[in-house]
C-alpha atoms as a PDB file:
ATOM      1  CA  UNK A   1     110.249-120.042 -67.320  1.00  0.00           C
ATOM      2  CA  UNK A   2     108.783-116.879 -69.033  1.00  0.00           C
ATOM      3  CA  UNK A   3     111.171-114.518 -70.986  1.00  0.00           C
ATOM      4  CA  UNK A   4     112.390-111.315 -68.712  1.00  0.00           C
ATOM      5  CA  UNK A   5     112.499-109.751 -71.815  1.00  0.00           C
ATOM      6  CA  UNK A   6     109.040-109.969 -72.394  1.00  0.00           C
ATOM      7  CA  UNK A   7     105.759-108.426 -70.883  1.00  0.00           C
ATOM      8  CA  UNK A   8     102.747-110.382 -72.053  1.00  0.00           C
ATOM      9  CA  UNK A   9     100.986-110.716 -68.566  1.00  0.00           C
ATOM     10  CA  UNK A  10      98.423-108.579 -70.416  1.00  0.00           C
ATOM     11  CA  UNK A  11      99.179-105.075 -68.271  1.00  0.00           C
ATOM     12  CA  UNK A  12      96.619-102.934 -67.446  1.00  0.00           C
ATOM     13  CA  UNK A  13      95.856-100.963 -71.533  1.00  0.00           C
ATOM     14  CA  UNK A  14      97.579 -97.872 -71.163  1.00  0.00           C
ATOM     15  CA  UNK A  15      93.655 -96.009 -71.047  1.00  0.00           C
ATOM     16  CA  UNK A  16      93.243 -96.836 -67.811  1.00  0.00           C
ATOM     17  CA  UNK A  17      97.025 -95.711 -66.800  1.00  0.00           C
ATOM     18  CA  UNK A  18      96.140 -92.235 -68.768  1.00  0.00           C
ATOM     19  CA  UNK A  19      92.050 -91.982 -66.763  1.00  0.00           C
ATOM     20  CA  UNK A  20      94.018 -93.119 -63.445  1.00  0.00           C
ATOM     21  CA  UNK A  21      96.250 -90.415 -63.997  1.00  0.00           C
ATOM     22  CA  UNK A  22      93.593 -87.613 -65.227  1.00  0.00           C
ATOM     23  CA  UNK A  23      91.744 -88.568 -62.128  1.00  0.00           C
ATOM     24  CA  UNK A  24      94.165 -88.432 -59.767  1.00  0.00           C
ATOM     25  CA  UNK A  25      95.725 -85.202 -60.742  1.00  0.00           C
ATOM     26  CA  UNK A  26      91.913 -83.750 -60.281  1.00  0.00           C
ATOM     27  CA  UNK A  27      92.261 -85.240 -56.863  1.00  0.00           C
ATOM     28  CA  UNK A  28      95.532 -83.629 -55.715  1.00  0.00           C
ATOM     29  CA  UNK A  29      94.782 -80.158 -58.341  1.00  0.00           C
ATOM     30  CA  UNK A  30      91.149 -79.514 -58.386  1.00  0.00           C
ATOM     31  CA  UNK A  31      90.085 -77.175 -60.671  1.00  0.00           C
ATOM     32  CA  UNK A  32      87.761 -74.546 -59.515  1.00  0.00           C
ATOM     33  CA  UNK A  33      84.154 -75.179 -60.499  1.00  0.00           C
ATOM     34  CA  UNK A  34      83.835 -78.920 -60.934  1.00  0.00           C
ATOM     35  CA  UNK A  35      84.933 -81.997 -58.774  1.00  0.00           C
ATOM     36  CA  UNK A  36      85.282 -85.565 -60.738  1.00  0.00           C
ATOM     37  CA  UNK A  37      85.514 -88.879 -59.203  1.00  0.00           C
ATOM     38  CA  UNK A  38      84.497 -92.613 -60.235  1.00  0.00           C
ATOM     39  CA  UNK A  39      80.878 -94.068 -59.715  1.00  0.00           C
ATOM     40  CA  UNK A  40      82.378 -97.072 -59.119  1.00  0.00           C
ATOM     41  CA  UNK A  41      85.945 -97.806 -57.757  1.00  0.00           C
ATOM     42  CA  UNK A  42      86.330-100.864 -60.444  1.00  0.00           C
ATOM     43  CA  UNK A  43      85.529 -98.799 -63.419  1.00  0.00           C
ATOM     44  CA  UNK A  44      87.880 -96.338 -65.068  1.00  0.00           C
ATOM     45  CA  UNK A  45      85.249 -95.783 -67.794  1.00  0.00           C
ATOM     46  CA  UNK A  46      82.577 -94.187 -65.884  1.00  0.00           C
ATOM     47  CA  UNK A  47      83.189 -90.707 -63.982  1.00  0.00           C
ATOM     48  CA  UNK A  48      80.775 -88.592 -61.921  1.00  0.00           C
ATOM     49  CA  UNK A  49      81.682 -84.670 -62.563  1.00  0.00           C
ATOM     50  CA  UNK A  50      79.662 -82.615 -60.070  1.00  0.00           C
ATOM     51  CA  UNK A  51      80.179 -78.809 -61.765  1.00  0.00           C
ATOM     52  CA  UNK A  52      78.987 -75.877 -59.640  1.00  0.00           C
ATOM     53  CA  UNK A  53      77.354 -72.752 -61.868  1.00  0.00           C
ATOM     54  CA  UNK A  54      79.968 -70.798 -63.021  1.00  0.00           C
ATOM     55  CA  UNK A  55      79.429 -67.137 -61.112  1.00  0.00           C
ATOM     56  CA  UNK A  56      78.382 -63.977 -63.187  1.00  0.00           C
ATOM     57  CA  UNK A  57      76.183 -66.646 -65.030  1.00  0.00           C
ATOM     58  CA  UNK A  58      72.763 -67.577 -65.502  1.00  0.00           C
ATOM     59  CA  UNK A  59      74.094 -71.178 -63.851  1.00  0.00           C
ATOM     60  CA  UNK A  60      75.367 -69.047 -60.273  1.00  0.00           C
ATOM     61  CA  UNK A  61      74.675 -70.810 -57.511  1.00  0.00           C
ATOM     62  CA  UNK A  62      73.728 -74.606 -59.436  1.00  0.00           C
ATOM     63  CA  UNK A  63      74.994 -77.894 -58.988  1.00  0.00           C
ATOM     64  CA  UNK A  64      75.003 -79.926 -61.846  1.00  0.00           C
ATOM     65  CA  UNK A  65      75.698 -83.707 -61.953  1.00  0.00           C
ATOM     66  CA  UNK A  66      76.419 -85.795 -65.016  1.00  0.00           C
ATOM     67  CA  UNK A  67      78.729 -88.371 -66.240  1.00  0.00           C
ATOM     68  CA  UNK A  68      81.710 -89.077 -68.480  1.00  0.00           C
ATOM     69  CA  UNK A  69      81.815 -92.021 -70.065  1.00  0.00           C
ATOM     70  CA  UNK A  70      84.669 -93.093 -71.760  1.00  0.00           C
ATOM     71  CA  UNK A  71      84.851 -95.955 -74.429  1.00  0.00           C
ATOM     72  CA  UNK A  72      87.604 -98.429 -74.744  1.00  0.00           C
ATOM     73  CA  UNK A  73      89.255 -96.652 -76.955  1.00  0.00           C
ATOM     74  CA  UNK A  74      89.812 -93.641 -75.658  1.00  0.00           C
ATOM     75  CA  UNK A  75      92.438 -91.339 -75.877  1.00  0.00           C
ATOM     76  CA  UNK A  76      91.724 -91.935 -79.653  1.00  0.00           C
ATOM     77  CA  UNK A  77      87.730 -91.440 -79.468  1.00  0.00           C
ATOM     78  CA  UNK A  78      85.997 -88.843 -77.465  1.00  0.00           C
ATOM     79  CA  UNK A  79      84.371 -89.864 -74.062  1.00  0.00           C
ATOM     80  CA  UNK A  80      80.702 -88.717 -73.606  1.00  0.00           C
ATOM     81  CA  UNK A  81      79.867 -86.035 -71.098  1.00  0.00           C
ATOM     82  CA  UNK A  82      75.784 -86.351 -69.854  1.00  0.00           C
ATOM     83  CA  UNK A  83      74.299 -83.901 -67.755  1.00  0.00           C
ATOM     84  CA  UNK A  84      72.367 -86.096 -64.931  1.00  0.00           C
ATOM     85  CA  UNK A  85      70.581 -82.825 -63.885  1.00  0.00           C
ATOM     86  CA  UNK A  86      67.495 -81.166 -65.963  1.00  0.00           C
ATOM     87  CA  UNK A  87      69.329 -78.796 -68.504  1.00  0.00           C
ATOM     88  CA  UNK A  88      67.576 -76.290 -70.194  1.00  0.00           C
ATOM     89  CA  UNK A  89      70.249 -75.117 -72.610  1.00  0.00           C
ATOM     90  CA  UNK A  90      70.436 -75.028 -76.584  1.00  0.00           C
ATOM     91  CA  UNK A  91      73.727 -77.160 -76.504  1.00  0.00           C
ATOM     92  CA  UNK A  92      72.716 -79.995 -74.768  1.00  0.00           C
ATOM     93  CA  UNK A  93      70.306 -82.126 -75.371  1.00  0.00           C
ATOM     94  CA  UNK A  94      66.599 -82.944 -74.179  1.00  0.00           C
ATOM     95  CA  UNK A  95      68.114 -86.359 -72.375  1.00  0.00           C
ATOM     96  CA  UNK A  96      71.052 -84.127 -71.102  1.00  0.00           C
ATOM     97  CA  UNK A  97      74.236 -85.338 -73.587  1.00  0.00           C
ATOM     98  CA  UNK A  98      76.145 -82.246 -74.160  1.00  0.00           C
ATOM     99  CA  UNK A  99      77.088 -81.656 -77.334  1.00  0.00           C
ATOM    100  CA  UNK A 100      80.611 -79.215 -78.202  1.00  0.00           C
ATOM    101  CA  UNK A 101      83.195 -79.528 -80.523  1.00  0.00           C
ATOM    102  CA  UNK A 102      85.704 -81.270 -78.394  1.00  0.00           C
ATOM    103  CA  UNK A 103      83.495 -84.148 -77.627  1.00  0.00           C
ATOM    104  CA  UNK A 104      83.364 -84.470 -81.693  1.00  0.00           C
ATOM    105  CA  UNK A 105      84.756 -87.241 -83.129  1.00  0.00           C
ATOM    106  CA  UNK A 106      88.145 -86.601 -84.757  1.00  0.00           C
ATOM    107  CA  UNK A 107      88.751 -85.517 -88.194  1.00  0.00           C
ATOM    108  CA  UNK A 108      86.367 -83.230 -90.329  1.00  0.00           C
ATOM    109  CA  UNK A 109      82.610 -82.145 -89.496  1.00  0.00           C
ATOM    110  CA  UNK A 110      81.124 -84.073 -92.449  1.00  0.00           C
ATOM    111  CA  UNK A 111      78.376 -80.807 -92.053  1.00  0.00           C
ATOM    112  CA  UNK A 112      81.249 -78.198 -92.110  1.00  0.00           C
ATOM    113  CA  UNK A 113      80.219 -76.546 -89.080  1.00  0.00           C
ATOM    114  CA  UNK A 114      83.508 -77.223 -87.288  1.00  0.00           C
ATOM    115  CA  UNK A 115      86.917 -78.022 -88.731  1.00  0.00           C
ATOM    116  CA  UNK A 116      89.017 -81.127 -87.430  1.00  0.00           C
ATOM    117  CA  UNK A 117      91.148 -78.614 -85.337  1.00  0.00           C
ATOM    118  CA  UNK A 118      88.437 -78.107 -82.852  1.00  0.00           C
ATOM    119  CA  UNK A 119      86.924 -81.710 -82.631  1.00  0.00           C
ATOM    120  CA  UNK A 120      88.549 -84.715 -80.310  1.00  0.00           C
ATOM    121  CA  UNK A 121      92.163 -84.451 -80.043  1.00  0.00           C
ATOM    122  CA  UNK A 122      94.302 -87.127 -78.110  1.00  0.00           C
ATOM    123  CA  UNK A 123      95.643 -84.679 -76.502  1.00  0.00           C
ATOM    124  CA  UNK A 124      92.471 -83.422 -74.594  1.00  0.00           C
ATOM    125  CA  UNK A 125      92.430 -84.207 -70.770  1.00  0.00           C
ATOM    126  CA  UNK A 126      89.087 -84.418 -68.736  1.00  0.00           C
ATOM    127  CA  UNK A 127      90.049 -80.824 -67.066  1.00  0.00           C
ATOM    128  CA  UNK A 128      89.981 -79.645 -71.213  1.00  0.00           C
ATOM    129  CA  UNK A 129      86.354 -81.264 -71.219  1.00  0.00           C
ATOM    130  CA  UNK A 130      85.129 -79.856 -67.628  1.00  0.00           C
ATOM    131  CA  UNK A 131      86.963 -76.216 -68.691  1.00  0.00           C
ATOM    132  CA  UNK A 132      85.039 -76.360 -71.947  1.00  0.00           C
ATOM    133  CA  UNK A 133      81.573 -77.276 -71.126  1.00  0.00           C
ATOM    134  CA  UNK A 134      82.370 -74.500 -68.149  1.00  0.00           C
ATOM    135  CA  UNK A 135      82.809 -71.968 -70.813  1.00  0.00           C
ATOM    136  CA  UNK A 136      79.331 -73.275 -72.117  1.00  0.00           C
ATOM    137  CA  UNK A 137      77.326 -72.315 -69.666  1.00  0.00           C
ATOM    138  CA  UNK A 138      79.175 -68.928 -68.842  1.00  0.00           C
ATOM    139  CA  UNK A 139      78.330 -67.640 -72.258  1.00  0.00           C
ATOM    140  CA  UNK A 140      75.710 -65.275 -72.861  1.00  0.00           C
ATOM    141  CA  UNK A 141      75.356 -66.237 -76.497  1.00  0.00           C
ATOM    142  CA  UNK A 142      74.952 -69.980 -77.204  1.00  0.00           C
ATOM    143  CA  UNK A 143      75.838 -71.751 -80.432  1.00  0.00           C
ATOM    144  CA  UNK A 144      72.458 -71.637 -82.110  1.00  0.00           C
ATOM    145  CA  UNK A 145      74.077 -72.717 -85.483  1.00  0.00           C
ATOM    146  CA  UNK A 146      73.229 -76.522 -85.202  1.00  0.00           C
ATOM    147  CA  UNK A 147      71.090 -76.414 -82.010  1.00  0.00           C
ATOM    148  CA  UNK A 148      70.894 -80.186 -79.973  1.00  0.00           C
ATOM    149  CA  UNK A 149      68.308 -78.811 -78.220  1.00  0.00           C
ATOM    150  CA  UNK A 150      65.899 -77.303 -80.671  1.00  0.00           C
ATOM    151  CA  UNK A 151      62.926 -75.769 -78.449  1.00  0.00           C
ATOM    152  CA  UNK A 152      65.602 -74.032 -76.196  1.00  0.00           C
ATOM    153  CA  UNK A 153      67.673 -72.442 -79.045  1.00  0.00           C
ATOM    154  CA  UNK A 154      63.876 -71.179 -80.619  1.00  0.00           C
ATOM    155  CA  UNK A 155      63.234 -69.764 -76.662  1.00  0.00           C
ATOM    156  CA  UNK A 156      66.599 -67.877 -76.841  1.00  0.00           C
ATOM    157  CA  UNK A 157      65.505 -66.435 -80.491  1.00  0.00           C
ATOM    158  CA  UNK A 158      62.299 -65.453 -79.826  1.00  0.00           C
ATOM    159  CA  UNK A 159      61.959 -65.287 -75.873  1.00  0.00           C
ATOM    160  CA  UNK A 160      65.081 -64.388 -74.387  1.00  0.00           C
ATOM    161  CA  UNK A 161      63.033 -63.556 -71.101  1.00  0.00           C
ATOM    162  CA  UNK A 162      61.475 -66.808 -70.905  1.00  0.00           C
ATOM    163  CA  UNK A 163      64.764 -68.454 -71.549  1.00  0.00           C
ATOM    164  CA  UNK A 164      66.834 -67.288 -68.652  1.00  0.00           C
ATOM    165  CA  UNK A 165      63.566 -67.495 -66.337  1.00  0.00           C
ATOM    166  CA  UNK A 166      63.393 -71.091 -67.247  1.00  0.00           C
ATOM    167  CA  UNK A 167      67.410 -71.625 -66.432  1.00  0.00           C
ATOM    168  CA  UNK A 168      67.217 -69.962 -63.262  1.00  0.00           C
ATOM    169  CA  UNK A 169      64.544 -71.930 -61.841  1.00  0.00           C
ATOM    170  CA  UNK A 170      66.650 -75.382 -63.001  1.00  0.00           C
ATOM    171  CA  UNK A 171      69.541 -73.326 -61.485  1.00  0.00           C
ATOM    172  CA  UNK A 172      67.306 -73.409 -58.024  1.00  0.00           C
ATOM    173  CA  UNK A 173      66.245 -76.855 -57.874  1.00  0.00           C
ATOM    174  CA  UNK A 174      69.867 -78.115 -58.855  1.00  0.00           C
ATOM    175  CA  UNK A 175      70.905 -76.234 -55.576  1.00  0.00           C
ATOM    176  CA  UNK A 176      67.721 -77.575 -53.593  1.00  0.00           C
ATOM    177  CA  UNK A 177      68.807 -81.270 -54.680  1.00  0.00           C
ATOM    178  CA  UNK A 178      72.048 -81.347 -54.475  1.00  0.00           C
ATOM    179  CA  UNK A 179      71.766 -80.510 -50.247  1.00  0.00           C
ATOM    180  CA  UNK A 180      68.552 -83.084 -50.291  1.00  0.00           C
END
C-alpha cells in the first residue's frame, strides 16, 4: 500500500511540464515571424523553429529552419538554437549555431564581453529566444566584437556590398526550398 502522502512514481521532471507549456502557448499564441513545434512527438528536447525574414530586412521574404535543443537541465542551462538553413551572418556560425548573449551560459563572460545580466536566465522562454535571434537578423549593424563567424564579420568591414548580396541570395534559396 503506497503512502498518499507521497509522490515517488517518478513524475514527469518539471522541464518537460515547463517545454510542454512553452510549446503549447506558441500553439494557441503564435508569435509573428516564427512557428515552433517538436521533430518528434516523444521528445520535449528537440524543437523545429521555422522563422520567416523579418520585413524591412536583408532576411524579407526567407524561411529559415533550425533547431532548439534543449539539455536535461534546462531551465537552469541554455538550450541551443542551430540554424538548419545556410546562414551567412557574422553571429552565427559556419555550421549554423547561433551565437547571442541569451543562449550564454549563466553567470559572468569569463572574456568580459557581456555581463551575467544578459546571458541565460531561468526566466527566458523560447518566444525570448525566437524574439531575440529575430532582432538579430533585423539589425543593420551586427555584433562584430567577438565575431562566430569570422569571414562574414571581415565581408561586413571591408565589403558591405558583397555582404548583403551574399544574404540576399541565401534569402532566395531559403524561399525556393522551403515551397520545394
Amino acid at each position: 500500500m503506497s503512502n498518499p502522502g507521497s509522490h515517488s512514481s517518478s513524475p514527469a521532471p518539471s522541464n518537460t511540464l515547463l517545454l510542454r507549456r512553452q510549446l503549447l502557448e506558441l500553439t494557441k499564441h503564435p508569435v509573428e515571424g516564427f512557428s515552433a513545434g517538436l521533430v518528434d512527438e516523444n521528445n520535449l528536447y528537440e524543437w523545429e523553429i521555422l522563422i520567416i525574414g523579418p520585413p524591412d530586412t536583408l532576411y524579407e521574404g526567407g524561411f529559415f529552419k533550425a533547431r532548439l535543443t534543449f539539455p536535461p537541465e534546462f531551465p537552469l542551462l541554455p538550450p541551443e538554437m542551430k540554424f538548419i538553413t545556410p546562414m551567412w551572418h557574422p553571429n552565427i556560425y559556419p555550421d549554423g549555431k547561433v551565437c547571442i548573449s541569451i543562449l550564454h551560459m549563466p553567470g559572468d563572460d569569463q572574456y568580459g564581453y557581456e555581463d551575467a545580466g544578459e546571458r541565460w536566465l531561468p526566466v527566458h522562454s523560447v518566444e525570448s529566444i525566437l524574439l531575440s535571434v529575430i532582432s538579430l537578423l533585423s539589425s543593420d549593424t551586427p555584433n562584430l566584437d567577438s565575431p562566430a563567424n569570422v569571414d562574414a564579420a571581415k565581408e561586413v568591414r571591408t565589403d558591405l556590398t558583397g555582404y548583403k548580396k551574399k544574404v540576399r541570395r541565401l534569402v532566395r534559396r531559403s524561399a525556393e526550398e522551403a515551397f520545394d
